[in-house]
Protein backbone atom coordinates (compact mmCIF):
# COMPACT_ATOMS: atom_id res chain seq x y z
CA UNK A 1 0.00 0.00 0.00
CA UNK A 2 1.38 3.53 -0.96
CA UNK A 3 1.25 5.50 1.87
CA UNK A 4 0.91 9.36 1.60
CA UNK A 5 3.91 11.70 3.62
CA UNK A 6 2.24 13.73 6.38
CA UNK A 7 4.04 16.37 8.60
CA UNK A 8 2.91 17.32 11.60
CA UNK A 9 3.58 20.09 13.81
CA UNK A 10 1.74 21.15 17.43
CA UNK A 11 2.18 23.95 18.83
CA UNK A 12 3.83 24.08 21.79
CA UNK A 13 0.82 25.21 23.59
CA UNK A 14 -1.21 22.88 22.68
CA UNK A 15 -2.75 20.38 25.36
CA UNK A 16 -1.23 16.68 24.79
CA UNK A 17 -4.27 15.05 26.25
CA UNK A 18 -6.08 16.26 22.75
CA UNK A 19 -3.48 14.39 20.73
CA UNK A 20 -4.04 11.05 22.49
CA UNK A 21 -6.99 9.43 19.95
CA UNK A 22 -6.81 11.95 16.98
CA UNK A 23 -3.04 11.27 15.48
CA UNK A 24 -3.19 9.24 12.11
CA UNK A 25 -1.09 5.84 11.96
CA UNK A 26 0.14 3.70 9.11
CA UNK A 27 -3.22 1.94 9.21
CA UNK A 28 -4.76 5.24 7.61
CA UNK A 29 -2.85 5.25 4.22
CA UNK A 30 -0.51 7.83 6.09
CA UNK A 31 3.39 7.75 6.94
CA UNK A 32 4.42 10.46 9.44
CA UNK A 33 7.32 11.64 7.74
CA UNK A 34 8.07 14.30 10.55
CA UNK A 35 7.15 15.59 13.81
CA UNK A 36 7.33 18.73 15.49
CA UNK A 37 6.32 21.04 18.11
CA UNK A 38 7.91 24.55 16.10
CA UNK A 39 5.57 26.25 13.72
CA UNK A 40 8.23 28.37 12.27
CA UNK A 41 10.09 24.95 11.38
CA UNK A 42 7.14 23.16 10.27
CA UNK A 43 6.88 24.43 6.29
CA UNK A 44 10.72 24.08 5.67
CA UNK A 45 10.53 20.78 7.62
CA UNK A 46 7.76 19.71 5.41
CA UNK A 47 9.43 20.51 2.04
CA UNK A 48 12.49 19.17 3.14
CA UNK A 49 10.72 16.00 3.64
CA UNK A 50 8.74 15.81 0.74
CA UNK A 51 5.21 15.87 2.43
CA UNK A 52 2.32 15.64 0.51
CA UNK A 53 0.22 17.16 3.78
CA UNK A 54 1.25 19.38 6.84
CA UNK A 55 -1.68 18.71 9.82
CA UNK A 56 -1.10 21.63 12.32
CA UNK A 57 -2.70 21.26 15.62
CA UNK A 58 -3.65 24.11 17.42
CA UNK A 59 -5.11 25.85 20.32
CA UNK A 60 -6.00 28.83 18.43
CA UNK A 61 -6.43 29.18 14.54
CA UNK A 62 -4.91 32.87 14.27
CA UNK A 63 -1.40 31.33 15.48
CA UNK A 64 -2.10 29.38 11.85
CA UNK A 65 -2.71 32.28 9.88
CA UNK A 66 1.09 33.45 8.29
CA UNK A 67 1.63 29.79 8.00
CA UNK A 68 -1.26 29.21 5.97
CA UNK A 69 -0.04 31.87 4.23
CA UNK A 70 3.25 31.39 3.60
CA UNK A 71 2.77 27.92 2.24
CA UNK A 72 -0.12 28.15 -0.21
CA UNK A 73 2.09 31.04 -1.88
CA UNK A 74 5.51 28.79 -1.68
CA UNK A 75 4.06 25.23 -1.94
CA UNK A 76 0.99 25.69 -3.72
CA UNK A 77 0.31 21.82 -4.23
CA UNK A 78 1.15 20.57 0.01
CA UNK A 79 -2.77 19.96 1.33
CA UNK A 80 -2.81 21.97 4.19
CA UNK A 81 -5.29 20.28 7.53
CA UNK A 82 -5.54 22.22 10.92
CA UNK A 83 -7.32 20.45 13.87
CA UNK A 84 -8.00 22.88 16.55
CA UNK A 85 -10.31 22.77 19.69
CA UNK A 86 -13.82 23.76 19.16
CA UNK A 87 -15.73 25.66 19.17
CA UNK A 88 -14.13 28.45 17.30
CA UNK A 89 -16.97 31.29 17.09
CA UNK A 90 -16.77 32.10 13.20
CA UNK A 91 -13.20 32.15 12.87
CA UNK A 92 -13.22 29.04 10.24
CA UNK A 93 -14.16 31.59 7.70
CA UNK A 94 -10.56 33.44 8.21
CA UNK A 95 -8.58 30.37 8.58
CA UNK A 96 -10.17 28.88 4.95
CA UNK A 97 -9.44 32.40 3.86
CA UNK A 98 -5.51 32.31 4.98
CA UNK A 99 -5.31 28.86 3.02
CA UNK A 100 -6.15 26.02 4.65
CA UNK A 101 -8.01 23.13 2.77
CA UNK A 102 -9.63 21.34 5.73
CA UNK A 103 -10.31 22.13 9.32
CA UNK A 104 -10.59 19.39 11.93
CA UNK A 105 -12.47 20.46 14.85
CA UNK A 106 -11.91 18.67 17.90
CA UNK A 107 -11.70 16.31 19.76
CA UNK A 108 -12.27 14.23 17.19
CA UNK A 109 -11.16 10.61 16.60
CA UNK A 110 -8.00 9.79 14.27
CA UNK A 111 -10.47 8.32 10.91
CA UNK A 112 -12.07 11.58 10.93
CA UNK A 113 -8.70 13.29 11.01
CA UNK A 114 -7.28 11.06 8.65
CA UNK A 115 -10.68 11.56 6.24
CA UNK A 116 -10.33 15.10 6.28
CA UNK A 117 -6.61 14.87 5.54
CA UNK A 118 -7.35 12.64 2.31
CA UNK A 119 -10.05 15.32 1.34
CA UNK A 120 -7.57 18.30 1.46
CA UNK A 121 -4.75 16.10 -0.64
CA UNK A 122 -7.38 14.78 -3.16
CA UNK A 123 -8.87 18.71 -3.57
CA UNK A 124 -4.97 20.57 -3.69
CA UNK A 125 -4.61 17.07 -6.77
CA UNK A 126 -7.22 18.06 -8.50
CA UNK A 127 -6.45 21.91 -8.53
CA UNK A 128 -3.34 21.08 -9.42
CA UNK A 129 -3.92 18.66 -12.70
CA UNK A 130 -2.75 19.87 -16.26
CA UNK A 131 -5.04 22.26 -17.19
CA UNK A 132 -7.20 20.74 -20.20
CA UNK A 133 -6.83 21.45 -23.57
CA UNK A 134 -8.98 24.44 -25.45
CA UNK A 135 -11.17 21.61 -26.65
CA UNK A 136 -11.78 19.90 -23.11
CA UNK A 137 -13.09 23.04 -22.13
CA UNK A 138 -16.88 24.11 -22.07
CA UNK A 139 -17.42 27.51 -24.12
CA UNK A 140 -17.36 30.94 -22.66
CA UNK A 141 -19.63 33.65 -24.13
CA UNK A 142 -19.34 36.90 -22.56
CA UNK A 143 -21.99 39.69 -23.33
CA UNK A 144 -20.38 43.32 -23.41
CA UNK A 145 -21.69 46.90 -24.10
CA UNK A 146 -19.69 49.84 -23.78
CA UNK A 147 -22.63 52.28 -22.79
CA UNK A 148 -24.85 51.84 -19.67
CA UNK A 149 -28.45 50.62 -19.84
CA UNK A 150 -28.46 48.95 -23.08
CA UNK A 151 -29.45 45.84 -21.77
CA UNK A 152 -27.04 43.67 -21.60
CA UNK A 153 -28.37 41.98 -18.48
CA UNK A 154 -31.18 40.88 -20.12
CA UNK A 155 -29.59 39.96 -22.89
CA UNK A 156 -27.14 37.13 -20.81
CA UNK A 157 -30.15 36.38 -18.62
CA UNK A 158 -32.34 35.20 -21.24
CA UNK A 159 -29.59 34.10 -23.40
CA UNK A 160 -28.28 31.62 -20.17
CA UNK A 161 -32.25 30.60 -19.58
CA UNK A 162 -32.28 29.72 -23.18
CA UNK A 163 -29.00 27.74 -23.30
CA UNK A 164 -30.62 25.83 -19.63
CA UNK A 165 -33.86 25.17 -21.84
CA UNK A 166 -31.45 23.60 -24.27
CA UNK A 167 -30.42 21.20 -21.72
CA UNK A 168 -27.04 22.38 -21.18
CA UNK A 169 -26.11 23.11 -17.62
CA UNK A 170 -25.32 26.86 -17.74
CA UNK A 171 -23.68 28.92 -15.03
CA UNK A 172 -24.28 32.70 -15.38
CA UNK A 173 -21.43 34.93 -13.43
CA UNK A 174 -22.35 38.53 -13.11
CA UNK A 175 -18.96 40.52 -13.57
CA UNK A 176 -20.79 44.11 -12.93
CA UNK A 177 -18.69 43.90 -9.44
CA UNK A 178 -19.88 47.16 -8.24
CA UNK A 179 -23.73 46.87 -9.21
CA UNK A 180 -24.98 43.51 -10.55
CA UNK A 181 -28.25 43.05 -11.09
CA UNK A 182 -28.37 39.24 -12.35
CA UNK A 183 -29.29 38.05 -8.85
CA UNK A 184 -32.58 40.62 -8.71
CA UNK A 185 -33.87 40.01 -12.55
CA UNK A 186 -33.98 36.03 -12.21
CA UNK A 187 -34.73 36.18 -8.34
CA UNK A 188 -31.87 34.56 -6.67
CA UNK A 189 -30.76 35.88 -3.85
CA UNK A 190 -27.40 36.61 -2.91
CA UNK A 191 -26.67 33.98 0.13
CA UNK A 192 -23.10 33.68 -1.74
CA UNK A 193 -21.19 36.36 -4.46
CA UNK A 194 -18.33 35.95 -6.34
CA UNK A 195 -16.39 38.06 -3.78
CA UNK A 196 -17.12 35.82 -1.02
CA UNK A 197 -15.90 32.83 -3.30
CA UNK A 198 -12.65 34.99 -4.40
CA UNK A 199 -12.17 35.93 -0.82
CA UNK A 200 -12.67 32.28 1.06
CA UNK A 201 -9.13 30.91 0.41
CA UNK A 202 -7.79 27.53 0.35
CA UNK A 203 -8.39 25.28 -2.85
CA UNK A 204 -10.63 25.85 -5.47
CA UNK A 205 -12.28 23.31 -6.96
CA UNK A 206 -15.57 22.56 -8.71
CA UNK A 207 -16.94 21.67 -5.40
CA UNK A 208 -16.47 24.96 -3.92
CA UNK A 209 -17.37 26.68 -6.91
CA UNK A 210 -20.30 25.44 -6.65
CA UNK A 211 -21.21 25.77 -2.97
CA UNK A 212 -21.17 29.67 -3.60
CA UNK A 213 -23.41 29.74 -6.97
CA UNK A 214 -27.36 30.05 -6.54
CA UNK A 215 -30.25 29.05 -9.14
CA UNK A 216 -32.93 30.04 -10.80
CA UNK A 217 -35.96 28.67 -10.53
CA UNK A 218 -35.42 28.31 -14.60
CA UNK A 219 -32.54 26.03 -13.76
CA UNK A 220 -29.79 29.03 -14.65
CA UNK A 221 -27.03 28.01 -12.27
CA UNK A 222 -25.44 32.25 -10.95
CA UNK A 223 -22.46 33.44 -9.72
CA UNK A 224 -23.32 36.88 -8.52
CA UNK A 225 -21.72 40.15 -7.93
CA UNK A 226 -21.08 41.48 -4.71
CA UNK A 227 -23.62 42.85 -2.55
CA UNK A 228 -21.40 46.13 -2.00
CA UNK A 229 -19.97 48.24 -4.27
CA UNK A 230 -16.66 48.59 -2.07
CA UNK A 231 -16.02 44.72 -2.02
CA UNK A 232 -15.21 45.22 -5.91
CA UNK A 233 -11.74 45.40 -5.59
CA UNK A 234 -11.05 41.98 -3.47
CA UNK A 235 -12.06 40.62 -7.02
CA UNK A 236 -9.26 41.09 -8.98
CA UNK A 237 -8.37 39.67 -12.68
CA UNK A 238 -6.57 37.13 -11.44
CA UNK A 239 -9.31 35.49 -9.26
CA UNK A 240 -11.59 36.28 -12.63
CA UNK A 241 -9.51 34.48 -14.25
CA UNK A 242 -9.03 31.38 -12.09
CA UNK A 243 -12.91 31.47 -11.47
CA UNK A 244 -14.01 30.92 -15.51
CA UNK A 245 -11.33 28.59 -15.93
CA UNK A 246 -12.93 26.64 -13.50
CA UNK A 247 -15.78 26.97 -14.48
CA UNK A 248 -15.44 25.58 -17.77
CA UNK A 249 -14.55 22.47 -16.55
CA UNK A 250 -17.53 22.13 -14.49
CA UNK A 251 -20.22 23.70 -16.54
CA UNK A 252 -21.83 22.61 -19.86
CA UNK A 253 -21.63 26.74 -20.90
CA UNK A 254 -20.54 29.78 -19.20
CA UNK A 255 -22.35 33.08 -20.09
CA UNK A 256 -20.73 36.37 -18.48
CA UNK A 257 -22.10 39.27 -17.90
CA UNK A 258 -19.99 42.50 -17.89
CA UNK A 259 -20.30 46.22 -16.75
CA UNK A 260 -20.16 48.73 -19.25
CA UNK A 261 -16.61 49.31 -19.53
CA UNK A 262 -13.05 47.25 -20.28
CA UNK A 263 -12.09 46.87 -16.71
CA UNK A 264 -9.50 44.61 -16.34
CA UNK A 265 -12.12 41.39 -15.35
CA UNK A 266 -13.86 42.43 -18.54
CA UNK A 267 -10.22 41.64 -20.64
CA UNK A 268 -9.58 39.00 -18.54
CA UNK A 269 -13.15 37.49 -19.55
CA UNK A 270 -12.52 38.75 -23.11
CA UNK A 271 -9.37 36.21 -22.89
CA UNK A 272 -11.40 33.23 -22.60
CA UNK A 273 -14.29 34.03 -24.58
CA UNK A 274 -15.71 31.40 -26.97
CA UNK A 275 -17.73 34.42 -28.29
CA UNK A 276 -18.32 37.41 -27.60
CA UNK A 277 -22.37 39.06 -27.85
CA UNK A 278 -21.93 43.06 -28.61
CA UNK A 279 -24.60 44.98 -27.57
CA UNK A 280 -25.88 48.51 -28.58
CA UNK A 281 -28.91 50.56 -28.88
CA UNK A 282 -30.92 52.03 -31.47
CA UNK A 283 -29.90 55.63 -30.69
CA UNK A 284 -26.78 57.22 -31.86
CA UNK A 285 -24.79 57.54 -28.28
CA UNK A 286 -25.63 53.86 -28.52
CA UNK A 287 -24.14 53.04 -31.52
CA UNK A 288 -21.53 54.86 -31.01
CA UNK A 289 -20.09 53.27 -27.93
CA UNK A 290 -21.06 50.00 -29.77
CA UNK A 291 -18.65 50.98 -32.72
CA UNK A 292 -15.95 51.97 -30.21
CA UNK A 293 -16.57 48.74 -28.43
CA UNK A 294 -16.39 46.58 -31.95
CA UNK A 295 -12.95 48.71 -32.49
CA UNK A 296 -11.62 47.99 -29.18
CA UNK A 297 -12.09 44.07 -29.47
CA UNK A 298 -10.25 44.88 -33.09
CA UNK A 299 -7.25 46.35 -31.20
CA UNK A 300 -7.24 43.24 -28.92
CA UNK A 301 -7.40 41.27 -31.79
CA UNK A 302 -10.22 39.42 -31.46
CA UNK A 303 -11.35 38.01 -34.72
CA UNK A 304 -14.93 39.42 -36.30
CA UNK A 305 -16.02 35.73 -36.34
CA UNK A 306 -15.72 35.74 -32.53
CA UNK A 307 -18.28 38.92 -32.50
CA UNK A 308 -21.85 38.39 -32.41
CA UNK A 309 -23.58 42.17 -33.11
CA UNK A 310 -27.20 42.58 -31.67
CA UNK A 311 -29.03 45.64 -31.53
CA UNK A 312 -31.98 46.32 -28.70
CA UNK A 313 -34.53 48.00 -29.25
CA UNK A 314 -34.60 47.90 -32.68
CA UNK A 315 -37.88 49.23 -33.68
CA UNK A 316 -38.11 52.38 -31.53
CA UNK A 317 -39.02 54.90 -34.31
CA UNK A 318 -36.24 57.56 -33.63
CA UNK A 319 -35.59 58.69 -36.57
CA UNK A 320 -33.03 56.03 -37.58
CA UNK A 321 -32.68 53.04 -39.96
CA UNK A 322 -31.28 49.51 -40.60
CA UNK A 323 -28.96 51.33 -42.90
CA UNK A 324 -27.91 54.25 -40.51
CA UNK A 325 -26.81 51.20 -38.00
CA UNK A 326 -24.79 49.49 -40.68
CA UNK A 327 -23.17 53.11 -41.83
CA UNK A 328 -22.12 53.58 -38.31
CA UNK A 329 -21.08 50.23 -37.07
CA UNK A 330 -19.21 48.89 -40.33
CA UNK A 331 -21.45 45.60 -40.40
CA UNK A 332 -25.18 44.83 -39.73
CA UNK A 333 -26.28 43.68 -36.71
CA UNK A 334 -27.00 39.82 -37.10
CA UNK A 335 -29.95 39.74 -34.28
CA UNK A 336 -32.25 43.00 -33.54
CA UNK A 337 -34.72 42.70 -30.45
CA UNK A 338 -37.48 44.31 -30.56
CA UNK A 339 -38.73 47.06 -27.57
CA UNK A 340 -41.78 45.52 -25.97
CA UNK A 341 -43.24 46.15 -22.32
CA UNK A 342 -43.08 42.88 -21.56
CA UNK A 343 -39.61 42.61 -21.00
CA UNK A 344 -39.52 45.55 -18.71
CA UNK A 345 -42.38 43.53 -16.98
CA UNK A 346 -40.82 40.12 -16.68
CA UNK A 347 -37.64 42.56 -15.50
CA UNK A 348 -40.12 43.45 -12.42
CA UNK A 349 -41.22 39.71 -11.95
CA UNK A 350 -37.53 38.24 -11.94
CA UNK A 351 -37.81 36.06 -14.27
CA UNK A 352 -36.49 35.81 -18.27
CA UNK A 353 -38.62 36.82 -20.76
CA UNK A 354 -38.24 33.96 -22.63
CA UNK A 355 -39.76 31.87 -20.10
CA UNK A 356 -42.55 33.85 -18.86
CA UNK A 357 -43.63 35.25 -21.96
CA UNK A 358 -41.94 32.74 -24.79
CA UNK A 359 -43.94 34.17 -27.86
CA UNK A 360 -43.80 37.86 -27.88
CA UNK A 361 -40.82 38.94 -30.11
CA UNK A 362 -38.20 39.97 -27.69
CA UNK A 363 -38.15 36.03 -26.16
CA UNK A 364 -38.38 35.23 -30.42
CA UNK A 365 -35.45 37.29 -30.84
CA UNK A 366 -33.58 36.09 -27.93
CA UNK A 367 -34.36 32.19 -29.29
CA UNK A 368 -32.40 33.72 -32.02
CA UNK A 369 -29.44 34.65 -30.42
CA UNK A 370 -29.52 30.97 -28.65
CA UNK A 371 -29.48 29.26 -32.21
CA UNK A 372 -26.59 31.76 -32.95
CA UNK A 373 -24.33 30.75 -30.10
CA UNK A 374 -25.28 27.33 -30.68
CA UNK A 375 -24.30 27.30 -34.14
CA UNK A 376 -21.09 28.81 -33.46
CA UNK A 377 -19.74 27.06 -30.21
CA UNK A 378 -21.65 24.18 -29.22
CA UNK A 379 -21.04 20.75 -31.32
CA UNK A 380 -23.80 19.84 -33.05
CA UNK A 381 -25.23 17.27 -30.64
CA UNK A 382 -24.99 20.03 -27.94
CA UNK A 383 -26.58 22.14 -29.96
């Protein structure tokens, strides 16, 4: 039998009478490859003896906290356990947060310590496994608009509904960090955001990812914004990043939803995007933001192919035509929704027009978008 190197380190406050009953043995798939009662020895200790693991016991889980630290940034791929006494009044939060994989409250018996060591090493494996190929990966289609209130929440709302009515398990993350408004028009409330996810340390995996997303009650799986403007910045492109790659490998589809403007989650969802839905309105500020938009993704160099062009509210009589909208943009939009009070209603109800009211033309419209992304980057028996 293979047995799996563990270090261990107590701190030398901690009461000996808890060890008795809770220390692993051979019989648990574990060899102790070192023992110690020095925290500031225990992560050089540990790479010195090639552990997979490092269990801390301790009285109190700050004295964990630089530790934790320290070796998720140096030794990324070492499962990190700590067993401390309970209870611990809400500070398992921080010590996840610092970087620990599992916590081990005590007293508890050496199996269940054991167990929880074996779920940290199998979670810090599987974060750590060659990330798949481009065509392991589930697409990515990101919905922008460079002007505010054009509606590009509706657009990925009813666009991710549609893809869920397609059968294809669909997770919606609402990248509007500062005011996101995916959670309010399908009706999911925000028990978990993205910044509690990017802020909650340790491994991530699909599992986790998936403990902080909500759903519809049209079966749209959500990751959504903050519920405070000023938690915006604990989200940076980084954790965007590591978030949609993830999420690709646990989701059929991703559809993002962005704020209007390039911030640097924006680009960073941009990277990964399958496809990309451009949004404008059918009013000249509109259209011109859109065409800046278009020319931005040009400087990026994202390919025209990638660029699906739809226009909202596309029969407003303003004073404009089909033609005016191709003069500006460069290229005809290839899906125009139509303005209809209905969608400002099923706005109100929190739920997708496309579900509550599936023939008027905006949810006909929206269909038609669906087929779109379909056609372009799902295989054909996705599609």
């Amino acid at each position: 039998m293979n047995h799996a190197r563990l270090s261990i380190a107590a701190h030398g406050s901690f009461p000996g009478s808890m060890l008795d009953g809770a220390m692993p043995n051979g019989d648990d798939g574990l060899l102790i490859a070192s023992g110690m009662t020095d925290f500031d020895r225990a992560l050089m200790t540990a790479e010195r003896d090639n552990s997979e693991a490092l269990l801390l016991f301790t009285p109190r889980l700050e004295d964990t906290y630089d530790l934790l630290r320290t070796s998720r940034s140096s030794r990324p791929a070492m499962a990190l356990i700590v067993a401390v006494p309970g209870p611990q009044n809400g500070q398992l939060a921080e010590a996840l947060k610092a970087g620990a994989d599992e916590i081990v409250i005590l007293p508890a018996e050496a199996a269940a310590v054991a167990t929880a060591i074996h779920k940290a090493m199998a979670r810090v494996s599987a974060a750590a496994a060659i990330r798949p190929s481009d065509a392991a990966r589930s697409p990515l289609v990101a919905v922008l608009g460079p002007k505010g209130g054009t509606g590009k929440t509706t657009i990925a709302t009813n666009l991710a509904a549609d893809l869920a009515i397609r059968g294809r398990e669909t997770l919606l993350v609402d990248l509007d960090l500062q005011f996101g408004d995916v959670g309010v028009v399908l009706g999911v409330e925000p028990e978990h955001t993205i910044y509690d996810l990017a802020t909650a340390g340790g491994t991530m995996d699909a599992e986790r990812l998936r403990g902080f997303t909500g759903r519809s009650r049209d079966g749209v799986n959500v990751l959504l914004a903050p519920v405070r403007p000023d938690q915006a910045d604990a989200v940076t492109a980084e954790h965007i990043t590591a978030i949609l790659d993830l999420a690709r490998t646990t989701y059929d589809v991703v559809v993002v939803d962005t704020p209007p403007a390039f911030t640097s989650g924006v680009i960073a969802a941009v990277d990964q995007a399958d496809l990309i839905v451009m949004l404008g309105s059918f009013d000249l500020p509109g259209l011109k933001n859109m065409k800046v938009g278009l020319e931005t993704l040009q400087m990026m160099d994202v390919p025209s192919s990638r660029i699906l062009p739809v226009l909202n509210r596309a029969n407003t009589k303003v004073g404009l035509l089909v033609a005016d909208v191709t003069k500006v943009l460069g290229r005809a939009p290839e899906v125009a929704v139509p303005s209809d009070r209905g969608v400002p209603q099923s706005v109100n109800a929190s739920r997708p027009i496309i579900c509550m009211q599936p023939k008027s033309g905006p949810a006909r419209s929206f269909r038609t978008i669906g087929d779109r992304v379909a056609a372009r980057i799902l295989t054909p028996k996705e599609a």
